[in-house]
N, C-alpha and C. Protein backbone atom coordinates (compact mmCIF):
# COMPACT_ATOMS: atom_id res chain seq x y z
N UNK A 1 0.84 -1.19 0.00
CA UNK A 1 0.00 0.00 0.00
C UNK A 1 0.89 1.25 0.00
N UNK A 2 0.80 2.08 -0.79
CA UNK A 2 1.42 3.70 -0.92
C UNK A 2 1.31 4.38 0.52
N UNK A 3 2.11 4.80 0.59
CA UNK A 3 2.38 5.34 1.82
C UNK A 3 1.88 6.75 1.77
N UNK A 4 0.77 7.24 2.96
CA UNK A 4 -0.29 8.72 2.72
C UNK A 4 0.59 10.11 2.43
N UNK A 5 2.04 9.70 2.64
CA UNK A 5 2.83 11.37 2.12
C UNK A 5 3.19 11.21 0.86
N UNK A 6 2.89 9.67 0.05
CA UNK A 6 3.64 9.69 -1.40
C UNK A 6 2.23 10.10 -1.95
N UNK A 7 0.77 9.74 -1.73
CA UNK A 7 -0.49 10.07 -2.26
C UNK A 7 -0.54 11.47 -2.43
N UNK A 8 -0.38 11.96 -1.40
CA UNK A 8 -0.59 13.47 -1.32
C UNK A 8 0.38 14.24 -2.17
N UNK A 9 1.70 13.81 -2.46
CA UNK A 9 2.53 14.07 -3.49
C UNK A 9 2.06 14.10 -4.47
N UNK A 10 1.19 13.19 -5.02
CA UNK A 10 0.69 13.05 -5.62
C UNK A 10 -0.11 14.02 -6.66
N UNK A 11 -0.62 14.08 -5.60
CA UNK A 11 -2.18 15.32 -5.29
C UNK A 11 -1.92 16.51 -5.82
N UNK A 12 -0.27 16.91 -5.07
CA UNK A 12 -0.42 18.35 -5.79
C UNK A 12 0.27 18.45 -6.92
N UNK A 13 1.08 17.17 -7.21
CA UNK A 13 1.38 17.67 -8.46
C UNK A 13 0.62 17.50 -9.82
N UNK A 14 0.01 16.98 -9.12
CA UNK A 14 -1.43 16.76 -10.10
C UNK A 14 -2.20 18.55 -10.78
N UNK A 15 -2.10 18.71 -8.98
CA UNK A 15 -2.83 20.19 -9.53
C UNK A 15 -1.19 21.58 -10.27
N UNK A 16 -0.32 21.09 -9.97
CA UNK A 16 0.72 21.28 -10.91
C UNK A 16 0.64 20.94 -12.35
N UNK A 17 0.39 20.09 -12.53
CA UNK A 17 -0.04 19.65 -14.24
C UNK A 17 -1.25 20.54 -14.57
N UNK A 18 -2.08 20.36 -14.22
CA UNK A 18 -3.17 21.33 -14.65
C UNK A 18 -2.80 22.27 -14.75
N UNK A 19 -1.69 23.23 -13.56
CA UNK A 19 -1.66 24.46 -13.96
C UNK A 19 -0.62 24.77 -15.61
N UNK A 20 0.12 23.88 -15.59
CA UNK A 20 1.10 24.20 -16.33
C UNK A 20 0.35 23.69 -18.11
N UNK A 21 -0.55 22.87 -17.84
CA UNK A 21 -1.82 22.87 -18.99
C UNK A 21 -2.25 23.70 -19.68
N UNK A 22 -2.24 24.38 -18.53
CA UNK A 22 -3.42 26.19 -18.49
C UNK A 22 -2.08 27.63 -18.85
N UNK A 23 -0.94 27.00 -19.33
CA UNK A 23 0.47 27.85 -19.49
C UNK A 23 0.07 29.36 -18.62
N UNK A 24 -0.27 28.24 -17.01
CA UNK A 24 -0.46 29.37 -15.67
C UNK A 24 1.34 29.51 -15.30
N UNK A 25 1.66 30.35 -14.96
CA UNK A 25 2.95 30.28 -13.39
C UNK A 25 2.18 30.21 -12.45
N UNK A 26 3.18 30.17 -11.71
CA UNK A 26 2.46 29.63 -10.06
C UNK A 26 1.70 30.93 -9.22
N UNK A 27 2.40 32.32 -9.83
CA UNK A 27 2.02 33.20 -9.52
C UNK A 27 1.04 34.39 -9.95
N UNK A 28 0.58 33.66 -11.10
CA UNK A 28 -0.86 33.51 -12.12
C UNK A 28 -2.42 33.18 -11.18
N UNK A 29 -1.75 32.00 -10.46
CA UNK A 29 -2.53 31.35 -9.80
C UNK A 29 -2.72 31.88 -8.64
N UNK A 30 -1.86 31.86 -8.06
CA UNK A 30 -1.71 32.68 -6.21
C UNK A 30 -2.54 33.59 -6.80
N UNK A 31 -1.95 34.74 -7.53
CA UNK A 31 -2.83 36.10 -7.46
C UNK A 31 -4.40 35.80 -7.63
N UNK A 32 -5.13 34.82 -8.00
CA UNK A 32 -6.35 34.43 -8.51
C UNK A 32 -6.73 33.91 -6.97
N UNK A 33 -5.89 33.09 -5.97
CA UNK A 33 -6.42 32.49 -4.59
C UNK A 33 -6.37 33.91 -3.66
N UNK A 34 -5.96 34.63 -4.19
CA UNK A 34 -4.98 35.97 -2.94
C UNK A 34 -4.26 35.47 -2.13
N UNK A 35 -3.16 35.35 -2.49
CA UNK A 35 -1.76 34.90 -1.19
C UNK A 35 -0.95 34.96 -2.31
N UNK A 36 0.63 34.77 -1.90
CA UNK A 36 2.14 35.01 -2.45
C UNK A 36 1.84 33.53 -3.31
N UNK A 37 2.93 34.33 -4.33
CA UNK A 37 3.41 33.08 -4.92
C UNK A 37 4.02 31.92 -4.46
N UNK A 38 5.36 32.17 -3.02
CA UNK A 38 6.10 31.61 -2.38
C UNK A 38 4.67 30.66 -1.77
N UNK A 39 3.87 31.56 -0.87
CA UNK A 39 2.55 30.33 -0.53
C UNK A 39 2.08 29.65 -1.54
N UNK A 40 2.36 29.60 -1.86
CA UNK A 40 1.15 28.94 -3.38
C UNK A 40 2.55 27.70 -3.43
N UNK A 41 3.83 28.33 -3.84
CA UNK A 41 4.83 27.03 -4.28
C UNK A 41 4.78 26.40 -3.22
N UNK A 42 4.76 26.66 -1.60
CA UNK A 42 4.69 25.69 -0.75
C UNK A 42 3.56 24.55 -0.62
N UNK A 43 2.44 24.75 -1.62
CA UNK A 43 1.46 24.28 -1.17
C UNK A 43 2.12 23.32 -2.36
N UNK A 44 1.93 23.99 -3.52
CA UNK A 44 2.33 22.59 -4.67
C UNK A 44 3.00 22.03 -4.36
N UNK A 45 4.70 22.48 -3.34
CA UNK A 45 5.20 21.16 -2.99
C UNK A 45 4.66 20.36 -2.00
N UNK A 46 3.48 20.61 -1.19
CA UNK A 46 3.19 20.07 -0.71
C UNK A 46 3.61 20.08 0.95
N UNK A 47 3.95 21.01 0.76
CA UNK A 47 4.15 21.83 2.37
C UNK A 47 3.13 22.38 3.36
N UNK A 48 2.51 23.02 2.32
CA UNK A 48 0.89 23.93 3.03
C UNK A 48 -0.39 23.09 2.29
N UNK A 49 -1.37 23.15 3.24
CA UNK A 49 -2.43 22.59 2.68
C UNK A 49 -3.73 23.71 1.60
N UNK A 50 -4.29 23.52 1.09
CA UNK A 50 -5.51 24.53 0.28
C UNK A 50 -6.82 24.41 1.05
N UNK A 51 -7.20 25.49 1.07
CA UNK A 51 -8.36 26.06 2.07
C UNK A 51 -9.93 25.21 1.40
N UNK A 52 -10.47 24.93 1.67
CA UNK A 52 -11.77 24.43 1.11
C UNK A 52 -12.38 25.86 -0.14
N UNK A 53 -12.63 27.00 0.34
CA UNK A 53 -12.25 27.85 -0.78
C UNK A 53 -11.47 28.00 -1.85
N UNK A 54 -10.16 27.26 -1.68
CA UNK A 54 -9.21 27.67 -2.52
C UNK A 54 -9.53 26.07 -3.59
N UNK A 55 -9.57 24.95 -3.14
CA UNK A 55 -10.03 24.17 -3.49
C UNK A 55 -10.91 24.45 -4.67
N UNK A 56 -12.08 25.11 -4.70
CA UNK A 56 -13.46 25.37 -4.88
C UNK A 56 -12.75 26.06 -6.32
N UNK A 57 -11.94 27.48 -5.60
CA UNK A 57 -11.81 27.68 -7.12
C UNK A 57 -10.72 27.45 -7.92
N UNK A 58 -9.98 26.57 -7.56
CA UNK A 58 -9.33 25.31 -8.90
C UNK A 58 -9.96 24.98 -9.56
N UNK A 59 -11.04 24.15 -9.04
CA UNK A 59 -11.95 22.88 -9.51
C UNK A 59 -12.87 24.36 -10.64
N UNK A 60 -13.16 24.88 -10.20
CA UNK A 60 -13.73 25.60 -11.59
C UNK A 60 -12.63 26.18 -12.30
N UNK A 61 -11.64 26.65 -11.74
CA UNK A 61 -10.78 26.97 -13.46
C UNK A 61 -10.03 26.06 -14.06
N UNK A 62 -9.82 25.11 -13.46
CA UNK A 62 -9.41 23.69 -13.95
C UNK A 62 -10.61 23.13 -14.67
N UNK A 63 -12.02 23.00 -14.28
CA UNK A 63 -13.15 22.38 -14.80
C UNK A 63 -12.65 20.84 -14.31
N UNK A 64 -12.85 20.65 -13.25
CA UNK A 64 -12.63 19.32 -12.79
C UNK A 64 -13.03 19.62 -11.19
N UNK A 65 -13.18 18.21 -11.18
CA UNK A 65 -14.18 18.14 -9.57
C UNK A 65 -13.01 18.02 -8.73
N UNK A 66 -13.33 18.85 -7.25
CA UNK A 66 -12.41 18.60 -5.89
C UNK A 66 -11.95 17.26 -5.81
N UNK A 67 -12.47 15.98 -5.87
CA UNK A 67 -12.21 15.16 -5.48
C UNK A 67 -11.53 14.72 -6.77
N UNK A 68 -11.28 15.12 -7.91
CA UNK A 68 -9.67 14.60 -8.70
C UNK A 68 -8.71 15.66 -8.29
N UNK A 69 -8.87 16.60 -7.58
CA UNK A 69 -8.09 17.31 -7.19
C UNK A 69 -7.14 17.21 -6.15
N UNK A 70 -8.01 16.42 -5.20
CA UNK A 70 -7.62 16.11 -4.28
C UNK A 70 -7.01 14.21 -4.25
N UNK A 71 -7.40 13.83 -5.58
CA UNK A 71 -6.64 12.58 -5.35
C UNK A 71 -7.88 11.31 -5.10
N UNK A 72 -8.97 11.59 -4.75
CA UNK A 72 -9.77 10.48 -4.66
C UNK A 72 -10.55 9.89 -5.97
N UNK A 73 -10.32 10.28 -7.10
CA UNK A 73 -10.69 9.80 -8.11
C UNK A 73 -10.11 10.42 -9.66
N UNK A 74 -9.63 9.24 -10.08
CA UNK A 74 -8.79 10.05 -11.54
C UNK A 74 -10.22 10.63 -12.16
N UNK A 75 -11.13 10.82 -12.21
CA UNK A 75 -12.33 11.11 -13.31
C UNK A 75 -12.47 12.79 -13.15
N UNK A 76 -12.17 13.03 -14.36
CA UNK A 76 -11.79 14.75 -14.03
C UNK A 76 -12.86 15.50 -14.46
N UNK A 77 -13.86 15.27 -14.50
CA UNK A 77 -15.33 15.65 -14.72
C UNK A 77 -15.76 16.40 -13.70
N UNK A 78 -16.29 17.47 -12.97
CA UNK A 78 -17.33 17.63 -12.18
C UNK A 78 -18.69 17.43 -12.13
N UNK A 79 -18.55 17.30 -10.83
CA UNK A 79 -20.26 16.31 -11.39
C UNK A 79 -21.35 17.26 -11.49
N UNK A 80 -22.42 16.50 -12.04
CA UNK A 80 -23.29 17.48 -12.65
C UNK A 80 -24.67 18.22 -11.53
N UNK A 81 -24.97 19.42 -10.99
CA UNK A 81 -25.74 19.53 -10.35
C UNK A 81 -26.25 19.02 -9.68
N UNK A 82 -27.51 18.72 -11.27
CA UNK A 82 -28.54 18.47 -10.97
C UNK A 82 -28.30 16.89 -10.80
N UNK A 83 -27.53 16.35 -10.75
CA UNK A 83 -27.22 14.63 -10.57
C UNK A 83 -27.48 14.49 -8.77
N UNK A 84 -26.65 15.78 -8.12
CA UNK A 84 -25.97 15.53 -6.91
C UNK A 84 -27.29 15.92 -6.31
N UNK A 85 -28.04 17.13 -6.91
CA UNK A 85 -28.99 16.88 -6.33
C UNK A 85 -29.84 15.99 -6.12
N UNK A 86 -30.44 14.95 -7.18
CA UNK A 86 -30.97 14.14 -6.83
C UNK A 86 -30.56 13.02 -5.99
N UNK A 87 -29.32 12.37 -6.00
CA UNK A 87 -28.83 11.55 -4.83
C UNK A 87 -29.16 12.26 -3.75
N UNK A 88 -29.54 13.39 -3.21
CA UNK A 88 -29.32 13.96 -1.95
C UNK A 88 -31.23 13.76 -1.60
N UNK A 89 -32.32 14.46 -2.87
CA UNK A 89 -33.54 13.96 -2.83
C UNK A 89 -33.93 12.55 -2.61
N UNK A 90 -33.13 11.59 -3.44
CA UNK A 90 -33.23 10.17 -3.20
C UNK A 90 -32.73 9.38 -1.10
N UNK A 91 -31.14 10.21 -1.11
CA UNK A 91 -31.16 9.76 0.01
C UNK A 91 -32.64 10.26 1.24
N UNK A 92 -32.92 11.05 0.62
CA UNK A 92 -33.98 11.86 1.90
C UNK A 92 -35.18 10.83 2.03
N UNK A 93 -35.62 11.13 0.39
CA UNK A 93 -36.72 9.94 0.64
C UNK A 93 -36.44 8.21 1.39
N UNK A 94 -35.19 7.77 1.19
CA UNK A 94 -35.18 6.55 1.71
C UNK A 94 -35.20 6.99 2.85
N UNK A 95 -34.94 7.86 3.56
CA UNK A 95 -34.40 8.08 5.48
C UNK A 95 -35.99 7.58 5.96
């Protein structure tokens, strides 16, 4: 089993590829989260963690869901609304 600091390595360089996709610098990006560039490189290496906000807006300028962002699923899609809404109507009605 991968060991949870090589996953998370993982993780951000993942969101490293995307940026460099998007022919972002790192400090393209910071200025878009508000914080330094230097914060921003600590986070890609994986030093500092990303705020649930900051998260939020990757996943829309990337166009890919938090959770390939974060490593829990290669499927780089965000999911669709009105999908999530209904799992959430469906779970209600079964409760």
């Amino acid at each position: 089993m991968e060991k949870p600091e090589t996953q998370y390595l993982n993780n951000f360089e993942r969101i490293a590829e995307l940026r460099k996709d998007k022919n972002l610098r790192q400090v393209d990006i910071a200025t878009m989260l508000g914080m330094s560039q230097r914060n921003y490189s600590h986070i890609e290496q994986g030093e500092y963690d990303f705020t649930s906000r900051q998260l939020i807006v990757l996943a829309k300028l990337f166009d890919v869901s938090i959770d390939y962002l974060i490593g829990l699923t290669d499927e780089k899609k965000p999911y669709s609304k009105s999908k999530s809404f209904k799992l959430i109507i469906d779970k209600q009605t079964l409760d």
